[in-house]
N, C-alpha and C. Protein backbone atom coordinates (compact mmCIF):
# COMPACT_ATOMS: atom_id res chain seq x y z
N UNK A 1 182.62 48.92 138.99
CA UNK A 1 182.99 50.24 139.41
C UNK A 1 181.70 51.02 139.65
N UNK A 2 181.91 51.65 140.79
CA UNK A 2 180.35 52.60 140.73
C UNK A 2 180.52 54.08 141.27
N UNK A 3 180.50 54.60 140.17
CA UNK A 3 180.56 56.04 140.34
C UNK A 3 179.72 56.77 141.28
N UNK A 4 179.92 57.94 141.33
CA UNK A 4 179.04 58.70 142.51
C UNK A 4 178.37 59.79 141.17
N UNK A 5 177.18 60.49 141.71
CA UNK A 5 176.32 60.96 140.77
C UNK A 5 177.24 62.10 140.24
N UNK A 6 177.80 62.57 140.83
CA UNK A 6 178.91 63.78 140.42
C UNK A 6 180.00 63.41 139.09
N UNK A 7 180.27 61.89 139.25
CA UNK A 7 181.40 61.58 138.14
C UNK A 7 180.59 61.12 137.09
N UNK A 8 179.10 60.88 137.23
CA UNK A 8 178.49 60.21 135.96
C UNK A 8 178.17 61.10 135.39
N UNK A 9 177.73 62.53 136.25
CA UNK A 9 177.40 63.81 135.19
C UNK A 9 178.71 63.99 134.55
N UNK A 10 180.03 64.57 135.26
CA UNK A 10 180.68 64.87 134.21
C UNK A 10 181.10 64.33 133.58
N UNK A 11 181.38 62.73 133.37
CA UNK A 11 181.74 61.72 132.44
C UNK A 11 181.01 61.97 131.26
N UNK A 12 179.15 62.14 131.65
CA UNK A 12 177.95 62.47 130.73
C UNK A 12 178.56 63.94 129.64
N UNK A 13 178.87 64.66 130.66
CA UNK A 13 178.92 66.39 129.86
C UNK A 13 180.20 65.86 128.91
N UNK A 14 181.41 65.14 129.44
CA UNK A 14 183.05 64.93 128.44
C UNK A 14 182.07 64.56 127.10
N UNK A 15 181.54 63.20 127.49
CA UNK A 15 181.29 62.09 126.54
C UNK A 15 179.82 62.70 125.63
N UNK A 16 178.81 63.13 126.12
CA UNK A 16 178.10 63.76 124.99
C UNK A 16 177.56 65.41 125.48
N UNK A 17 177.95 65.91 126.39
CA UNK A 17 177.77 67.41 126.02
C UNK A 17 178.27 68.25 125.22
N UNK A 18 179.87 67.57 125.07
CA UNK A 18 180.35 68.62 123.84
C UNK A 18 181.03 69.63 125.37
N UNK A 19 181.25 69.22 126.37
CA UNK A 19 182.32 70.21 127.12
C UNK A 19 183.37 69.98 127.27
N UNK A 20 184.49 70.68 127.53
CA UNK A 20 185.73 70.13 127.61
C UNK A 20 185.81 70.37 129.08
N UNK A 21 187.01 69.14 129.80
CA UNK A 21 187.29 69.09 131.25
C UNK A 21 187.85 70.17 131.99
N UNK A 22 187.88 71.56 130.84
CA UNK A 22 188.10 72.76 132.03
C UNK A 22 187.16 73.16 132.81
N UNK A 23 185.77 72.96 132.27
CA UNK A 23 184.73 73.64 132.74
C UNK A 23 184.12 72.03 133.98
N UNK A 24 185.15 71.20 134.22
CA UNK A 24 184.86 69.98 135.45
C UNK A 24 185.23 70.62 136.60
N UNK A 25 184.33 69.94 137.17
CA UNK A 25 185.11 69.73 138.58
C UNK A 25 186.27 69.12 139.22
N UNK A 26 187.19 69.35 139.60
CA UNK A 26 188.74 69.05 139.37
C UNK A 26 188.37 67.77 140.33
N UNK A 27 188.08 67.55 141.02
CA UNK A 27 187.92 66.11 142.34
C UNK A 27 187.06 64.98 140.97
N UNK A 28 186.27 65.27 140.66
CA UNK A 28 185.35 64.26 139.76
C UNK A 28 186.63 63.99 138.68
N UNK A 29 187.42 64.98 138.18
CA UNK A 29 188.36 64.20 136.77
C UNK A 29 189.81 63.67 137.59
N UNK A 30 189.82 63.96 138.54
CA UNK A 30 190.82 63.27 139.09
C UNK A 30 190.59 61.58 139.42
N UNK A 31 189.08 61.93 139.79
CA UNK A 31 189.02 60.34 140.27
C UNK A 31 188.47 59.64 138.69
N UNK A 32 187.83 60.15 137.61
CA UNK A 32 187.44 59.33 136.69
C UNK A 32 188.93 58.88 136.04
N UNK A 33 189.86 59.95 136.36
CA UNK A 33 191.09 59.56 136.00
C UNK A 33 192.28 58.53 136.54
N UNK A 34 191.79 58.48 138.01
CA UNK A 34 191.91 56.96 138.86
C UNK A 34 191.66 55.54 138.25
N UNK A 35 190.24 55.75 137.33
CA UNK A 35 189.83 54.58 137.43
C UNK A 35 189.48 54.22 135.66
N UNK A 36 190.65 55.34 135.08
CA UNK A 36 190.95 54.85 133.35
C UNK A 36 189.79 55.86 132.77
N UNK A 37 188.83 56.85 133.13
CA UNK A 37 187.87 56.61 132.34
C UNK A 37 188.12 58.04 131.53
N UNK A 38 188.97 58.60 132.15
CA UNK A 38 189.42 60.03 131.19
C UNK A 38 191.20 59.90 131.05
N UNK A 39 191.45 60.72 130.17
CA UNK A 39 192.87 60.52 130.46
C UNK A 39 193.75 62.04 130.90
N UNK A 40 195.44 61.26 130.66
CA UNK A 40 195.36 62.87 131.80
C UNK A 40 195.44 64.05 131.56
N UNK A 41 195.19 64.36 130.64
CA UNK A 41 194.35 65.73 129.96
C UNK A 41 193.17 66.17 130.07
N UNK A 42 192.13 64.67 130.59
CA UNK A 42 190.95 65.28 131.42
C UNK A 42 189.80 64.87 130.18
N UNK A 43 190.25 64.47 128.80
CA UNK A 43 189.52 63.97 127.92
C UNK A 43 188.95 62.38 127.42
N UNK A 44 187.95 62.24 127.83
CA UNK A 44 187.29 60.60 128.28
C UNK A 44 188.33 59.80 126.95
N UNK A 45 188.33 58.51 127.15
CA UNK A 45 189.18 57.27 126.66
C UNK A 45 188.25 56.54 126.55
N UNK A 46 188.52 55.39 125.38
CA UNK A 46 187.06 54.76 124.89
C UNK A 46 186.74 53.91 125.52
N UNK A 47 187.28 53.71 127.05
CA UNK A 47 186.59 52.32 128.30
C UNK A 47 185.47 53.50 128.84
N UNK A 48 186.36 54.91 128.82
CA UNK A 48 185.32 55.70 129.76
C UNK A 48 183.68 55.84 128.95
N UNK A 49 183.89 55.92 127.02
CA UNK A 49 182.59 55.61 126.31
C UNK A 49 182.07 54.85 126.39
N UNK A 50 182.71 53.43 126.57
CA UNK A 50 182.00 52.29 126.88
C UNK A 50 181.63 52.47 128.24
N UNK A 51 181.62 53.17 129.23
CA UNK A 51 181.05 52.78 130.75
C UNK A 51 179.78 53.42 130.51
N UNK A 52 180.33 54.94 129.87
CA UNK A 52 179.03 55.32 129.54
C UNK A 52 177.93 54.48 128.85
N UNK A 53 178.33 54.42 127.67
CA UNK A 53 177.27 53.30 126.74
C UNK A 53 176.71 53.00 127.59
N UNK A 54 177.47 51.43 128.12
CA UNK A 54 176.88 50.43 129.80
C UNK A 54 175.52 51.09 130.61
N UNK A 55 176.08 52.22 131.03
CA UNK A 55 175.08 52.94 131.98
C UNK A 55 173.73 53.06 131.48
N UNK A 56 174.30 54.05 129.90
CA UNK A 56 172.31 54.27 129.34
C UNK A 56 171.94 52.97 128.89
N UNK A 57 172.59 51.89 128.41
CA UNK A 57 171.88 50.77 128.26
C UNK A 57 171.34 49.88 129.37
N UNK A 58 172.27 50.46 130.90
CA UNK A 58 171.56 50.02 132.04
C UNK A 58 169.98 50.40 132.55
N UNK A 59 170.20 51.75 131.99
CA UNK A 59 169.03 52.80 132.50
C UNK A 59 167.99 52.50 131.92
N UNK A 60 167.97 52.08 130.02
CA UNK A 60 167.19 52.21 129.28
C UNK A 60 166.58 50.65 129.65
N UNK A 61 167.26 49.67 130.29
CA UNK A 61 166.59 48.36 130.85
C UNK A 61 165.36 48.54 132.21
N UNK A 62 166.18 49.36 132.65
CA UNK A 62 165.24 49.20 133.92
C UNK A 62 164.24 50.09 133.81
N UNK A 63 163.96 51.13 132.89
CA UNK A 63 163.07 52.02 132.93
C UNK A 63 161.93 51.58 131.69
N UNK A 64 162.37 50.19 130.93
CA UNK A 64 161.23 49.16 130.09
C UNK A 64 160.93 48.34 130.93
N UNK A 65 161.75 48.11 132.40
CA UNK A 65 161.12 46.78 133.18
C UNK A 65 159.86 47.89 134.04
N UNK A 66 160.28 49.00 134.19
CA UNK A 66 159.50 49.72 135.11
C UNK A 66 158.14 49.90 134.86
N UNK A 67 158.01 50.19 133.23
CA UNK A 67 157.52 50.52 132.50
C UNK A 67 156.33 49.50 132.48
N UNK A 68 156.84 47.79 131.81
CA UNK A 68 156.36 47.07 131.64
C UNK A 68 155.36 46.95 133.08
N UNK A 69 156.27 46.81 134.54
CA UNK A 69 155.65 46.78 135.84
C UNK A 69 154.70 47.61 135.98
N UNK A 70 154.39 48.95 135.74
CA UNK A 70 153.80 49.47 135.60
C UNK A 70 151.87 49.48 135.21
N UNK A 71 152.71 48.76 133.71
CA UNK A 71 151.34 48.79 132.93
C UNK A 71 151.00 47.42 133.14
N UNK A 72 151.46 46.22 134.10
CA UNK A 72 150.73 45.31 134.59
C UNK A 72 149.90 45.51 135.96
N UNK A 73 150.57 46.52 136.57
CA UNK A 73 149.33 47.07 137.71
C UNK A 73 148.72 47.67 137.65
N UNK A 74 148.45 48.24 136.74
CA UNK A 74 147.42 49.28 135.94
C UNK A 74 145.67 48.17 135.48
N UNK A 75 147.18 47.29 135.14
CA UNK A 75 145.75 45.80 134.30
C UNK A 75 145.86 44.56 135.10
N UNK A 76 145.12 44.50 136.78
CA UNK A 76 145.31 43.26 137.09
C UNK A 76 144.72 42.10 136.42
N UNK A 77 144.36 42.16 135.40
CA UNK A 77 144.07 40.79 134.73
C UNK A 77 144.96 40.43 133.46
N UNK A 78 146.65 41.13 133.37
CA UNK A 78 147.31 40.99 132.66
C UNK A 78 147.49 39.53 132.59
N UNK A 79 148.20 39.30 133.68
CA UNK A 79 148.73 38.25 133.73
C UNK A 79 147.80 36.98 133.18
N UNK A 80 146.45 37.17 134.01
CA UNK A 80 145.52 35.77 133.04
C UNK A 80 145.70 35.96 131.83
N UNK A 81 145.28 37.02 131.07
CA UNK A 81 145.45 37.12 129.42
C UNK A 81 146.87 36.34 129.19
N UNK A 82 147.98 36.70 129.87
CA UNK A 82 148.98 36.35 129.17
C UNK A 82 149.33 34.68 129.40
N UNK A 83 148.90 34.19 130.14
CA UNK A 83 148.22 32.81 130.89
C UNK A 83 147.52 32.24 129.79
N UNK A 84 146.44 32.78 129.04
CA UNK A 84 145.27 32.48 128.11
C UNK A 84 146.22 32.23 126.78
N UNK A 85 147.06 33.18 126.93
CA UNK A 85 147.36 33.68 125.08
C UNK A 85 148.65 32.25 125.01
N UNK A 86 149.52 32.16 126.25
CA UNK A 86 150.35 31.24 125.96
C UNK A 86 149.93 29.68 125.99
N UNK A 87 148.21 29.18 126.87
CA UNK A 87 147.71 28.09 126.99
C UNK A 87 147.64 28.57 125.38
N UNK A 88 146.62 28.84 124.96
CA UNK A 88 145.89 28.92 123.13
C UNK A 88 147.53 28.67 122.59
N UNK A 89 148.27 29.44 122.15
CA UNK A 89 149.31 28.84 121.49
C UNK A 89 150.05 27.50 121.34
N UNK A 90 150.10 26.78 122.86
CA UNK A 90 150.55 25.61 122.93
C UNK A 90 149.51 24.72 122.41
N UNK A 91 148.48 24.57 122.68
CA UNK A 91 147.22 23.83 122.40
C UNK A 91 147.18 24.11 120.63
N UNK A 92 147.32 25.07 120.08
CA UNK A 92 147.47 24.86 118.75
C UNK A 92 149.06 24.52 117.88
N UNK A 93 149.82 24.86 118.69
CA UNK A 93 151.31 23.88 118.42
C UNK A 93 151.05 22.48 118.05
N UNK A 94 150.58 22.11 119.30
CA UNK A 94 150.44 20.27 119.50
C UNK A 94 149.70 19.69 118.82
């Protein structure tokens, strides 16, 4: 399922702002309500917490891969070190 940036904010504000779905946008809880993630009172259901969860654990992946990417182009000689450090380990395994 892939939301549009409009239903992930207010899914975000139900699920941890502490707002209730009067203060939504009526088109965004209609459709999170299409697709299970509030119910029809407009108050998220625990698939809609779990999508959430999903998401920041999506976000919090790609922004350690970014991260990591990052600080290897910062250090083009990462990669040999890490080349070096895993030859030395095997060589003292064996």
């Amino acid at each position: 399922m892939d939301l549009t940036p409009l239903q992930r904010a207010t899914l975000h504000r139900l699920v941890d702002g502490g707002q209730g779905p009067e203060s939504q946008p009526r088109v965004a809880l209609r459709w999170l309500r299409r697709y299970g993630l509030v119910d029809a009172d407009g108050w998220p259901t625990d698939e809609g917490r779990a999508y959430l969860a999903e998401l920041h654990e999506q976000r919090r992946r790609t922004e350690q891969l970014q991260a990591e990417h990052r600080r290897r182009q910062a250090d083009p000689l990462s990669g040999m070190r890490d080349a070096i450090r895993r030859w030395k380990a095997d060589e003292r395994d064996g």
